[in-house]
Protein backbone atom coordinates (compact mmCIF):
# COMPACT_ATOMS: atom_id res chain seq x y z
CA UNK A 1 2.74 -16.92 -27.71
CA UNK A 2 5.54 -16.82 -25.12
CA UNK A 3 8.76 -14.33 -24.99
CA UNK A 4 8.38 -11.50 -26.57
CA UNK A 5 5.08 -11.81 -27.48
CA UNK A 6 3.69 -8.96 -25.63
CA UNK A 7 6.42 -6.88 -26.94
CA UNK A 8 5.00 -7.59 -30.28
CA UNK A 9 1.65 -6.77 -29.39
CA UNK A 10 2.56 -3.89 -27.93
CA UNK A 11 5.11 -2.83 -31.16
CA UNK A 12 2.19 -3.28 -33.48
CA UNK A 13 -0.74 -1.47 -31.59
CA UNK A 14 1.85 1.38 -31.20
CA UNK A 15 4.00 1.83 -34.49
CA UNK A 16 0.64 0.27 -36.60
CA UNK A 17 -0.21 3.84 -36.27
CA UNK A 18 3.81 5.32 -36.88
CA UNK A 19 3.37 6.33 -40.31
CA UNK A 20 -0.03 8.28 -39.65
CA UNK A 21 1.54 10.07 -36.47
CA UNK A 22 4.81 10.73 -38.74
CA UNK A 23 3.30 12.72 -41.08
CA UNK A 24 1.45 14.65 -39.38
CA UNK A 25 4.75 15.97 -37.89
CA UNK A 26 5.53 17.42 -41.53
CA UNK A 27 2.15 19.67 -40.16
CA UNK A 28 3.18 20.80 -36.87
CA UNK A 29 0.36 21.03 -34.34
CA UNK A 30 -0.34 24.08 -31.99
CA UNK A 31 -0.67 22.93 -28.65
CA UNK A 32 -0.76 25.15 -25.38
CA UNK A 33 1.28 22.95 -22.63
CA UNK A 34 0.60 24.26 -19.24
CA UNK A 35 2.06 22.78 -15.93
CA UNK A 36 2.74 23.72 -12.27
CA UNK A 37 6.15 24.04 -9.81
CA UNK A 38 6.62 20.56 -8.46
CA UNK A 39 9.91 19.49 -8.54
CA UNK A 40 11.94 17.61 -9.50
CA UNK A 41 8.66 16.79 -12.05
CA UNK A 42 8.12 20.19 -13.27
CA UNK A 43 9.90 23.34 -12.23
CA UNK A 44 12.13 26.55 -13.25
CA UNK A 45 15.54 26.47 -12.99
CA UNK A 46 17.61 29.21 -14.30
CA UNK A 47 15.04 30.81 -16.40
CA UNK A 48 14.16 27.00 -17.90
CA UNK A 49 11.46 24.77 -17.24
CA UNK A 50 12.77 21.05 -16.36
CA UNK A 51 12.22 18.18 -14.61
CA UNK A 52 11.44 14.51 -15.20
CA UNK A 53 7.84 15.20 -16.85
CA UNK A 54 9.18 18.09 -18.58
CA UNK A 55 11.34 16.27 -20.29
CA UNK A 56 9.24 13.56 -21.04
CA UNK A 57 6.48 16.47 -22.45
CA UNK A 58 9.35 17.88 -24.76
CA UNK A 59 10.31 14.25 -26.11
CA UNK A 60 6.87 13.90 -26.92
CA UNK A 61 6.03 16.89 -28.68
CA UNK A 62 9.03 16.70 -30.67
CA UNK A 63 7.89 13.01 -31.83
CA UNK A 64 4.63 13.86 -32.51
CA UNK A 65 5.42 16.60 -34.67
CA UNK A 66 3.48 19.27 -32.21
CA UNK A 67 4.51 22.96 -31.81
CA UNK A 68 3.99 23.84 -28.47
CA UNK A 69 5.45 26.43 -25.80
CA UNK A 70 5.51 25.03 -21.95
CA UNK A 71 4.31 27.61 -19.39
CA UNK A 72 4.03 27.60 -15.44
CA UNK A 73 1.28 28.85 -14.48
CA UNK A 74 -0.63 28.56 -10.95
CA UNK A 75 -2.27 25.01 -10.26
CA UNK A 76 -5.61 26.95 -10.12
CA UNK A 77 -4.72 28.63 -13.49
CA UNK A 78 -3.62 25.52 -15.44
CA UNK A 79 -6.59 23.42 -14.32
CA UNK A 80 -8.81 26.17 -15.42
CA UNK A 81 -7.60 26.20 -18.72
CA UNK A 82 -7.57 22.81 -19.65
CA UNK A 83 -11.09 22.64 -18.44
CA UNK A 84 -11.81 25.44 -20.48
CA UNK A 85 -9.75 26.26 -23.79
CA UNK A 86 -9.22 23.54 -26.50
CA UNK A 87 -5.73 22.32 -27.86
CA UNK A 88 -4.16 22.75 -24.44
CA UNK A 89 -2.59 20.14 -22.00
CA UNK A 90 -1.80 20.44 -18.18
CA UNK A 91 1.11 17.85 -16.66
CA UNK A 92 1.92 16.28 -14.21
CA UNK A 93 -1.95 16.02 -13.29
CA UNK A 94 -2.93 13.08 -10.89
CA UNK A 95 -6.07 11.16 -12.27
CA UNK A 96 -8.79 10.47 -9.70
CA UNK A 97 -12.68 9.87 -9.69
CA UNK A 98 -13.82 13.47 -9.68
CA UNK A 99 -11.25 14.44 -12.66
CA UNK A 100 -11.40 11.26 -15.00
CA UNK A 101 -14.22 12.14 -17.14
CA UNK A 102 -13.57 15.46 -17.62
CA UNK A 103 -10.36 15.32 -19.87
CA UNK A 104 -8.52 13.20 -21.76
CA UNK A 105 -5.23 10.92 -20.62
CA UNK A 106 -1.75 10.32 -21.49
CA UNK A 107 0.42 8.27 -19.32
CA UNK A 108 0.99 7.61 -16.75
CA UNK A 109 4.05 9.46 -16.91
CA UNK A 110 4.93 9.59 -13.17
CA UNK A 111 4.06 7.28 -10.18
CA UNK A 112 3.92 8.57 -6.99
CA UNK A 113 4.19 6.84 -3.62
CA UNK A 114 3.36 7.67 -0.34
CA UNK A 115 5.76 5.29 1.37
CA UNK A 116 6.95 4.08 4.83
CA UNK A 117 10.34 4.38 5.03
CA UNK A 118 13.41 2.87 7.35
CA UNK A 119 16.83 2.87 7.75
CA UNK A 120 18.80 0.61 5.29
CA UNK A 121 19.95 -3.03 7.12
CA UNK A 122 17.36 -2.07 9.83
CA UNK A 123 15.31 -5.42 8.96
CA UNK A 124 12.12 -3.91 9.45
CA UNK A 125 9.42 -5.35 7.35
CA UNK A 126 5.70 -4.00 6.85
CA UNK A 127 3.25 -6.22 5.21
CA UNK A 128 0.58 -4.64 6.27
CA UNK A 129 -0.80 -1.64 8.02
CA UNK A 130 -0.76 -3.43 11.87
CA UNK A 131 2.43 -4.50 11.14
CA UNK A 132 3.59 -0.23 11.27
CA UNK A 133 1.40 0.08 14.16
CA UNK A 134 3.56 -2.30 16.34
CA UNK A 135 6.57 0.03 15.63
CA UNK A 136 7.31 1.91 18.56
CA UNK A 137 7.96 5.25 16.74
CA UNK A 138 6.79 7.08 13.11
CA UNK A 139 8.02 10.35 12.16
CA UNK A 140 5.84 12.94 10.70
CA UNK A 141 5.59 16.38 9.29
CA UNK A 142 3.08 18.60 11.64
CA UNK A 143 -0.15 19.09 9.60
CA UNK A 144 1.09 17.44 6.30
CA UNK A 145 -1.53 15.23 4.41
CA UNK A 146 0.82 11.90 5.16
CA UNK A 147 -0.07 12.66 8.36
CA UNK A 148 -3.27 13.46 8.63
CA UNK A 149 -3.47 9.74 6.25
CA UNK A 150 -2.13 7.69 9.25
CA UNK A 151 -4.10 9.81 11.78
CA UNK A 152 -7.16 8.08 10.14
CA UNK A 153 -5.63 4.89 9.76
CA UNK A 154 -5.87 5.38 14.16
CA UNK A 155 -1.98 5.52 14.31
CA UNK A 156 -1.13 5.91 17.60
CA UNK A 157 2.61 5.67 17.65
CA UNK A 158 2.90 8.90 15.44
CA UNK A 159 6.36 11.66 16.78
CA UNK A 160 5.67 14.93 14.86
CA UNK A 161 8.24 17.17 13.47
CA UNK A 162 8.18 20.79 12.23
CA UNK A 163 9.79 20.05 8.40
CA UNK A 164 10.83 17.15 6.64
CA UNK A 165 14.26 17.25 7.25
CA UNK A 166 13.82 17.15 10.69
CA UNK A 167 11.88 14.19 10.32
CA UNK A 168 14.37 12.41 7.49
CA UNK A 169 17.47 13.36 10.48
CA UNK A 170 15.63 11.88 13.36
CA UNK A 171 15.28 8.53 11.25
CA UNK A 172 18.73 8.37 9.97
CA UNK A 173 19.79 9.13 13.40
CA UNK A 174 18.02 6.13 15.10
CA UNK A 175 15.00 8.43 16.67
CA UNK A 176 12.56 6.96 15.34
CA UNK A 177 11.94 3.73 13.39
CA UNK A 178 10.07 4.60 10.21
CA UNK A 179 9.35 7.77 8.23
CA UNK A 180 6.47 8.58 6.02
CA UNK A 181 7.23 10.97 2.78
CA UNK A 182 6.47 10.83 -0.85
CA UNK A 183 9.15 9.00 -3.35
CA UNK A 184 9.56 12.00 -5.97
CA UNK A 185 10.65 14.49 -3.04
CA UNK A 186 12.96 12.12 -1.12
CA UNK A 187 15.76 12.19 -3.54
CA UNK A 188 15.96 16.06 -2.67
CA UNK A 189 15.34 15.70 0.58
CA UNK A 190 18.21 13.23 1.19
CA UNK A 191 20.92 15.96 -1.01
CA UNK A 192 19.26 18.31 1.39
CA UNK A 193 20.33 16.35 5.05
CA UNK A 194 23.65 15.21 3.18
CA UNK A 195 22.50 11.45 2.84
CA UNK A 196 22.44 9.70 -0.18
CA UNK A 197 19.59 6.99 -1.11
CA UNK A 198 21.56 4.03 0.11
CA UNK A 199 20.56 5.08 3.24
CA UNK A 200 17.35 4.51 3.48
CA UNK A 201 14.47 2.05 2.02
CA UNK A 202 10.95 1.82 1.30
CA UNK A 203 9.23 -0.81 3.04
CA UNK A 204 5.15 0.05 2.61
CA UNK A 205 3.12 1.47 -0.01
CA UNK A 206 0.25 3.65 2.12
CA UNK A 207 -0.90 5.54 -1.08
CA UNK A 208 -0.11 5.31 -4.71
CA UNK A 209 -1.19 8.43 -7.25
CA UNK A 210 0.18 8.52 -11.17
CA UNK A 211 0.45 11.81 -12.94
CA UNK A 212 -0.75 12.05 -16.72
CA UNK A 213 -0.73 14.47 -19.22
CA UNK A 214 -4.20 15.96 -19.36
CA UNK A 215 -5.64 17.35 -22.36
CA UNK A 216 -9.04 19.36 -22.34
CA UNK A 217 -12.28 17.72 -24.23
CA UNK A 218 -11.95 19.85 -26.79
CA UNK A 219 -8.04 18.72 -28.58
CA UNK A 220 -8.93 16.99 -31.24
CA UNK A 221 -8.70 13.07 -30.23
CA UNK A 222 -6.26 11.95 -33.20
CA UNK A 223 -3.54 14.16 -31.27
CA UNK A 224 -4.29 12.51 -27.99
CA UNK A 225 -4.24 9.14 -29.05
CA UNK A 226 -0.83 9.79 -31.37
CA UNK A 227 0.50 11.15 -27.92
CA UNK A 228 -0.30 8.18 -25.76
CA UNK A 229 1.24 5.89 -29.28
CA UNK A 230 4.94 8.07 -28.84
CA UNK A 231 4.77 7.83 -24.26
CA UNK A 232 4.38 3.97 -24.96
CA UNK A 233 6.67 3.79 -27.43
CA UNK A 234 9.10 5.97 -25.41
CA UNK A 235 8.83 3.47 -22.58
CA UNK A 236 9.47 0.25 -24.87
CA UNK A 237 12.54 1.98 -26.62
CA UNK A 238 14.43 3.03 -23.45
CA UNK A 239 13.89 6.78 -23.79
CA UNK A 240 11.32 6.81 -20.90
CA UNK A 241 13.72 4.97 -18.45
CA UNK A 242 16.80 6.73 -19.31
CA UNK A 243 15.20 10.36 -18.15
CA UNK A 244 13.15 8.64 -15.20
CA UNK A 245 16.38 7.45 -13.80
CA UNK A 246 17.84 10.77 -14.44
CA UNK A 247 15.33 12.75 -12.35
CA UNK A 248 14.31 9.77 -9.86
CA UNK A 249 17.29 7.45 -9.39
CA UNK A 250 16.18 5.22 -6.73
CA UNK A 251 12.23 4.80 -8.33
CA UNK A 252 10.71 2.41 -10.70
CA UNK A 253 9.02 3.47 -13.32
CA UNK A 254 5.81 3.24 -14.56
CA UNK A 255 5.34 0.72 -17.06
CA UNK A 256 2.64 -0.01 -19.95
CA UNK A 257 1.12 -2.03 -17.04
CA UNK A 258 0.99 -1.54 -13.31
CA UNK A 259 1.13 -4.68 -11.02
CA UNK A 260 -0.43 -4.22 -7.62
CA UNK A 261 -1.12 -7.15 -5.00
CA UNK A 262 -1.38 -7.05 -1.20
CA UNK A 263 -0.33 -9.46 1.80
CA UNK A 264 -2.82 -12.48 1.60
CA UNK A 265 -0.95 -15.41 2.55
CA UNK A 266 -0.17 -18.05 0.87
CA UNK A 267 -1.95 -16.14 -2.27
CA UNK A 268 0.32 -13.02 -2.36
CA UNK A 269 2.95 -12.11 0.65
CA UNK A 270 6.08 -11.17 1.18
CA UNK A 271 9.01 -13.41 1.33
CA UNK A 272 12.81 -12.36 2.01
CA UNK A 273 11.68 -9.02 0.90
CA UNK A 274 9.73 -10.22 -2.58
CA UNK A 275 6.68 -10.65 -3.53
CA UNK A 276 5.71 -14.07 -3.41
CA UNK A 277 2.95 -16.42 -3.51
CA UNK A 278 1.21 -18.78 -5.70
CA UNK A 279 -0.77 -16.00 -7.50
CA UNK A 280 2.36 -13.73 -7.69
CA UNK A 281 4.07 -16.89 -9.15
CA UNK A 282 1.72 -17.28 -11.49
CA UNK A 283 1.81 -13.55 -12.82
CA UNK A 284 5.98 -13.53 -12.70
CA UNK A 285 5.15 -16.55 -15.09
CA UNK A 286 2.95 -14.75 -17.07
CA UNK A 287 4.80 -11.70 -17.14
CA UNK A 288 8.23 -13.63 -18.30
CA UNK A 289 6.30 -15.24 -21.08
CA UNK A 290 5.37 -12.13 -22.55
CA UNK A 291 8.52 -9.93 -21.82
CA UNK A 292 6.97 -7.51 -19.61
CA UNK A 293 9.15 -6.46 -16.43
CA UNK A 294 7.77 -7.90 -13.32
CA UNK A 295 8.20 -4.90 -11.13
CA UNK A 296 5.19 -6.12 -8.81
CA UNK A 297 3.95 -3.52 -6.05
CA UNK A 298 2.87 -4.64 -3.07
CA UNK A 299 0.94 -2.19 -1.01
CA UNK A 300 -2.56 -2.48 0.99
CA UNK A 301 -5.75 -4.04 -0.73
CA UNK A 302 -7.36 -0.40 0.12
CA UNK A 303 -4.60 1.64 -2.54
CA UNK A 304 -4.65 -1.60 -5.02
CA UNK A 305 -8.48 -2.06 -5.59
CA UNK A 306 -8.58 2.25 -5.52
CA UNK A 307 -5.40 2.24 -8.50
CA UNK A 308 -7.29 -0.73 -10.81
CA UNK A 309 -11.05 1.05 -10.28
CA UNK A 310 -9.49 4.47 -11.39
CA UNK A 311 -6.50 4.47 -13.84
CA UNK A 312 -6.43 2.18 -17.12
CA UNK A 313 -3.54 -0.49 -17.69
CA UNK A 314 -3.61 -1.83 -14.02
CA UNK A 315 -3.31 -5.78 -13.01
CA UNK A 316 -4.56 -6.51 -9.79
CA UNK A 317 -4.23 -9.69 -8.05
CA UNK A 318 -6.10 -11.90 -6.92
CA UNK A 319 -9.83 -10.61 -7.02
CA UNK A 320 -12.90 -12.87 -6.14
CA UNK A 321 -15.23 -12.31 -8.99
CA UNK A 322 -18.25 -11.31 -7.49
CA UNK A 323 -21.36 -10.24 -9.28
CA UNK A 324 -20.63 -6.71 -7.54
CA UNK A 325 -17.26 -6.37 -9.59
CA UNK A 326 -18.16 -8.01 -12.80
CA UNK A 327 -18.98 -5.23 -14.81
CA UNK A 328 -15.94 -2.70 -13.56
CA UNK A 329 -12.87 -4.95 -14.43
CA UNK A 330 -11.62 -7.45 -16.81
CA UNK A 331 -11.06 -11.12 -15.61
CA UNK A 332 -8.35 -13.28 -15.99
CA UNK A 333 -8.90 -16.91 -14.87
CA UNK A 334 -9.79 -18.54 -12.25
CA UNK A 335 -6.78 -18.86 -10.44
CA UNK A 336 -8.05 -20.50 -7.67
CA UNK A 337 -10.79 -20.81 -5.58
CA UNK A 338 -12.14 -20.95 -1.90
CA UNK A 339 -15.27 -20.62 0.92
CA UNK A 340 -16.00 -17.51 2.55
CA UNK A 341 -16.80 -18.75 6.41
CA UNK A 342 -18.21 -17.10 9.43
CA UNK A 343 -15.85 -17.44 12.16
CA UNK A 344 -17.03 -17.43 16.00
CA UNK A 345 -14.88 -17.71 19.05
CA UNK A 346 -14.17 -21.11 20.21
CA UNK A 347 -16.80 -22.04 22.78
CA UNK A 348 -19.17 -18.94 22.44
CA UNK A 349 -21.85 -20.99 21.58
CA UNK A 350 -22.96 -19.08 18.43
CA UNK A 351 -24.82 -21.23 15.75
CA UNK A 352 -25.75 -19.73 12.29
CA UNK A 353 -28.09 -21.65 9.87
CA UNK A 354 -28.75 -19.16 7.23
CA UNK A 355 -27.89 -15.70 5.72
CA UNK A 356 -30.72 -14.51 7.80
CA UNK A 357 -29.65 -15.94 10.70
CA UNK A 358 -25.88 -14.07 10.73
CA UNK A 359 -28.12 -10.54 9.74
CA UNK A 360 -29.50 -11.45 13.56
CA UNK A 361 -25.95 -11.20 15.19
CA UNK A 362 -25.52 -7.87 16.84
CA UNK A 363 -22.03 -7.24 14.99
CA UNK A 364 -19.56 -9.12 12.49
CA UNK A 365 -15.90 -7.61 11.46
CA UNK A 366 -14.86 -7.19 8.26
CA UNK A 367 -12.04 -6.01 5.92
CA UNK A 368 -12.59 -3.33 4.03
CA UNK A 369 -13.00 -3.02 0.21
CA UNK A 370 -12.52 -7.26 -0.02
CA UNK A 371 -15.31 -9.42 -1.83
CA UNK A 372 -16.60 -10.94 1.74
CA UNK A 373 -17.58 -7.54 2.88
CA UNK A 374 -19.33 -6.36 -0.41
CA UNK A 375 -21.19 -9.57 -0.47
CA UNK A 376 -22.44 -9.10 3.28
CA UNK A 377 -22.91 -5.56 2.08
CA UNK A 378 -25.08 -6.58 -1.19
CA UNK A 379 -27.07 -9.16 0.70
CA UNK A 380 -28.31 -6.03 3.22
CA UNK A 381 -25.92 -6.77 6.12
CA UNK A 382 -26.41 -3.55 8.13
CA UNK A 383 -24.16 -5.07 11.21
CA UNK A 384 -20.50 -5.15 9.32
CA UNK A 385 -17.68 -3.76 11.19
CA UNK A 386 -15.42 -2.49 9.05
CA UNK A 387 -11.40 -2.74 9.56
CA UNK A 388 -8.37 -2.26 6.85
CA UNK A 389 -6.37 -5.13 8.12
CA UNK A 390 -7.59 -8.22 8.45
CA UNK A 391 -5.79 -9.21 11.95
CA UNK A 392 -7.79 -7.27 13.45
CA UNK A 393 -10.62 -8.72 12.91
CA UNK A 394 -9.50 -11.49 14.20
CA UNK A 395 -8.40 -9.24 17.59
CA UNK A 396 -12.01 -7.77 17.76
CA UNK A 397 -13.44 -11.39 17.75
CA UNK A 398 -10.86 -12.51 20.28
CA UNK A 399 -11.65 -9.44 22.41
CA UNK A 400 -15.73 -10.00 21.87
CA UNK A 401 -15.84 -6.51 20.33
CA UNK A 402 -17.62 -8.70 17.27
CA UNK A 403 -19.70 -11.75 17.79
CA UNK A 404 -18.51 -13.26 14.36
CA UNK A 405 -15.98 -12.55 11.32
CA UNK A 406 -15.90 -13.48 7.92
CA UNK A 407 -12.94 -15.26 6.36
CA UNK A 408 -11.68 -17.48 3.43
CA UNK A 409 -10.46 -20.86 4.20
CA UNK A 410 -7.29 -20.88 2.35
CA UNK A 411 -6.04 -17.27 3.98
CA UNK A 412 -7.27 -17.46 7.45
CA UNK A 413 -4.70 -19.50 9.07
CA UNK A 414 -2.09 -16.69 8.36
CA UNK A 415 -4.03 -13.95 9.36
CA UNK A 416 -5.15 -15.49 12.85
CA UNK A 417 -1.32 -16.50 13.28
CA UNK A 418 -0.06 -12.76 12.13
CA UNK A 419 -3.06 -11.42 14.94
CA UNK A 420 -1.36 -13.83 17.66
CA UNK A 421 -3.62 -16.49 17.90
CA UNK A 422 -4.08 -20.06 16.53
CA UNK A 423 -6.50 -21.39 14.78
CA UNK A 424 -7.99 -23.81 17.50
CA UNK A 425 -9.24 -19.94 19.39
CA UNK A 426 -11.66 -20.00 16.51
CA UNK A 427 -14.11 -22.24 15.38
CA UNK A 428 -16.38 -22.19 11.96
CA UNK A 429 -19.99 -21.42 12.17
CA UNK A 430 -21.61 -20.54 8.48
CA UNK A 431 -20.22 -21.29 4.88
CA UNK A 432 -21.58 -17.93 3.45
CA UNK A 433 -20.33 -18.86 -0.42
CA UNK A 434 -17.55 -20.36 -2.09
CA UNK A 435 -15.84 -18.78 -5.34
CA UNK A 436 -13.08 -18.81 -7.60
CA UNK A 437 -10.82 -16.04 -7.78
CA UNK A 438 -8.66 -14.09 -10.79
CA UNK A 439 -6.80 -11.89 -11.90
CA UNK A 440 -7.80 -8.50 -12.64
CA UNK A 441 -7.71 -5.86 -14.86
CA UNK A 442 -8.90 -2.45 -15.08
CA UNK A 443 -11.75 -1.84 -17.06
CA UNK A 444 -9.84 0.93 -19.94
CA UNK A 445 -7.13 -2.13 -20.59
CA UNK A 446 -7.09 -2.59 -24.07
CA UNK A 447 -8.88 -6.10 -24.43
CA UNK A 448 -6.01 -7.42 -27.09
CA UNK A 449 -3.62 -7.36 -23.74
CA UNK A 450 -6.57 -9.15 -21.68
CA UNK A 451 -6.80 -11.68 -24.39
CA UNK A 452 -3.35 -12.33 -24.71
CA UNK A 453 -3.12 -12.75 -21.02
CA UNK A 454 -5.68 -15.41 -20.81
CA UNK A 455 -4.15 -17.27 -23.41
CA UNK A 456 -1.27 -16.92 -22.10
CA UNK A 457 -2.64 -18.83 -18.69
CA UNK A 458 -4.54 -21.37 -20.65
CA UNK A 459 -0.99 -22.47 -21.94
CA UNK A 460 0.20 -22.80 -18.56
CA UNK A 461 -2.71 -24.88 -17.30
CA UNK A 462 -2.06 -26.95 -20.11
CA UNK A 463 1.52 -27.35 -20.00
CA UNK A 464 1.52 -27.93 -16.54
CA UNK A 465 3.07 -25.22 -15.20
CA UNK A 466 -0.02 -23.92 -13.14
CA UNK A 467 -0.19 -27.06 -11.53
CA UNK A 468 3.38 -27.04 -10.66
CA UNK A 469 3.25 -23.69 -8.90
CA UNK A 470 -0.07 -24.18 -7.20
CA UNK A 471 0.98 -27.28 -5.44
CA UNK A 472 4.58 -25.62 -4.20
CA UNK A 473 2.21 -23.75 -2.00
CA UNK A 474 -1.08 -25.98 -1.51
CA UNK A 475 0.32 -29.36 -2.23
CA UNK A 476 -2.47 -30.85 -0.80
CA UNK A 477 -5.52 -29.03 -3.24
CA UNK A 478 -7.81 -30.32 -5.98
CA UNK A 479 -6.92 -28.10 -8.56
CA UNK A 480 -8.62 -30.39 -11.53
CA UNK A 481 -11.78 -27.41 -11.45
CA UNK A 482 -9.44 -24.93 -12.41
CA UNK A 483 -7.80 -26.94 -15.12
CA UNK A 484 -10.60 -26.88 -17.01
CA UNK A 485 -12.59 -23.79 -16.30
């Protein structure tokens, strides 16, 4: 099935339900609708509640035939209630681990991103975390949580500032080189400072949270589930665009699917300031083929793996699949496939026979949260070193903080160039495995939409499009495996 395909899939899984959700509207529903001051999602305004999840809540309602009055009410309060009372609803509520299983989910209905963000035409890029440690200056808020964030990251090149317009002046005015802030409040913040968002640019993702519609455990299910049919419906129609671009001009919003990738050269990276990358290719092709916008977020493996293991309807790619992560995503694939290798430096004289043999090393570097490390980890590896970049494992080796570090053979040369070294500084001393990677999906994906995304990648493979775009990057690889798998 190619264009439109998905559209149709979508269309029928939402309005296969329309009639049923229509007439219940002739009935309308009570609902208590509770939410919190956080503008410009949810606030008062002239004796009015508004905002860009307000009026997403009222658009809903009004579809889904429910009678419902929207109050503010303390955070404390609201979450209290919809823990408690049934037929009542608390937005804009982030999902996370501790909350998930507790209520029940519409959305998302707002994305929000703690960003790194420059001047405009200052051609800084980030790719990755060490990248915004080399700049020489970061502005701050004293004691604000996106500080305290890079504080553990062991950000040393931090300038604090008493308010966030101080900060937001000092980088328009060529203080400092980046600024960290949150993408819902920086359209305010720029009115506020007399800038306008042409100034500025995002250019990192540190942190990614999306905002839902939570209803307590005790609202009867039908009414959730006709909710979640209207919000997706909403977003295929227009409706959901038109009033996220009212509220949050400069922002993307979130789709029926979230795409989330890192910098892994030559998998997924950046290139002239867009994702690229055979993988990437490969789900732009995908996505094109089944008329779904491409709007591809590149952030840190850390935030990615965190979105797809918590919130439902995220594709993240690529993903070794490992027998660690079988069970808590879906699998689309293989993409490709490669060796996970023990590195030493060149001339250390370290030799590694076996599994058992590496456990004997006093240390070995690792990135965190990516298959290599959970394998070490599952196979009782007790002397892993863990870092969120991978250069610098690389640096640690180079620097004998680490007698050994654990690769893959198709990324490494990147990495070791984008840490300052070559690859003759390094030399291999252990295959540990070798495995084909995938794409991923979260596990609450609807499996019709994993299906049709498989068979959607089978076409290519057989069409010879998957060929095509893994040789503009590896012209050189044996791809006939993955042809047939």
């Amino acid at each position: 099935m190619r264009k439109a395909g998905y559209l149709l899939l979508l269309t029928l899984m939402i309005f296969g339900c329309a009639g049923h959700a229509w007439r219940h509207a002739e009935k309308p529903v009570d609902l208590t609708i509770l939410t919190h001051e956080y503008a410009p999602l949810n606030f008062s305004s002239e004796g009015k509640i508004t905002g860009q999840a307000t009026e997403v809540v009222r658009e809903l309602a009004q579809r889904t035939g429910t009678s419902a009055t929207i109050r503010v009410v303390a955070w404390e309060d609201g979450l209290k209630a919809v823990k408690e009372k049934p037929r009542t609803a608390l937005y804009s509520t982030a999902m996370n681990p501790e909350r998930k299983d507790h209520f029940q989910w519409v959305g998302p209905v707002t994305i929000l991103h703690t960003n790194l963000y420059a001047r405009k035409g200052s051609g800084i890029t980030v790719r990755m975390l060490d990248d915004a440690r080399r700049i020489p200056a970061i502005a701050t808020v004293a004691e604000y949580y996106t500080e305290q964030v890079l504080k553990e990251e062991g950000f040393a090149n931090l300038k604090r500032y008493a308010s966030e317009e101080k900060a937001l002046r000092a980088l328009l005015g060529g203080e400092v080189d980046l600024f960290v802030s949150n993408n819902t409040v920086m359209p305010a913040l720029l009115d506020r400072v007399g800038a306008t968002k042409d100034s500025i640019e995002g250019v990192f993702t540190l942190s990614t949270d999306m905002t839902y519609i939570a209803f307590s455990p005790k609202t009867p299910s039908d009414l959730v589930a006709r909710w979640q049919e209207q919000l997706d419906a909403m977003k295929l129609d227009g409706t959901f665009d038109r009033i996220y671009a009212k509220w949050l001009p400069a922002e993307t919003p979130p789709g029926t699917l979230q795409l989330v990738t890192e910098e892994y050269p030559p998998v997924t990276f950046i290139r002239n300031g867009k994702p690229s990358g055979f993988v990437t290719d490969m789900v732009r092709e995908i996505t094109v083929r089944l008329d779904i916008p491409d709007a591809i977020n590149l952030t840190s493996w850390k935030n990615a793996y965190t979105m797809a293991s918590i919130h439902p309807n995220v594709v993240i790619f690529s993903m070794d699949r490992t027998a660690a992560r079988e069970d808590l995503f879906h699998w689309i694939g293989p993409v490709g496939q490669n060796s996970a290798i023990l590195f030493a430096r060149k001339g250390s004289g370290i030799t590694i026979d076996s599994m058992e043999g590496a456990k004997k090393v006093s240390t070995i570097a690792t990135t965190t949260q990516w298959f290599t490390e959970q394998h070490l980890k599952r196979e009782g590896f007790t002397n892993l070193v863990s870092s969120p970049d991978p250069a610098d494992n690389v640096r640690q080796l180079m620097k004998g903080d680490v007698q050994l570090s654990i690769f893959t053979d198709i990324t490494i040369p990147e990495i070791v160039r984008n840490a300052g070294y070559t690859m003759d500084d390094l030399e291999p001393v252990f295959t540990v495995q070798q495995t084909y990677f995938y794409i991923g999906m979260s596990k609450d994906t609807a499996p019709e939409i994993v299906s049709q995304w498989q068979a959607t990648l089978e076409t290519m493979k057989q069409d010879g499009t998957f060929a095509e775009i893994y040789r503009r990057y590896l012209p050189h690889a044996k791809i006939e495996t993955l042809l047939k798998r």
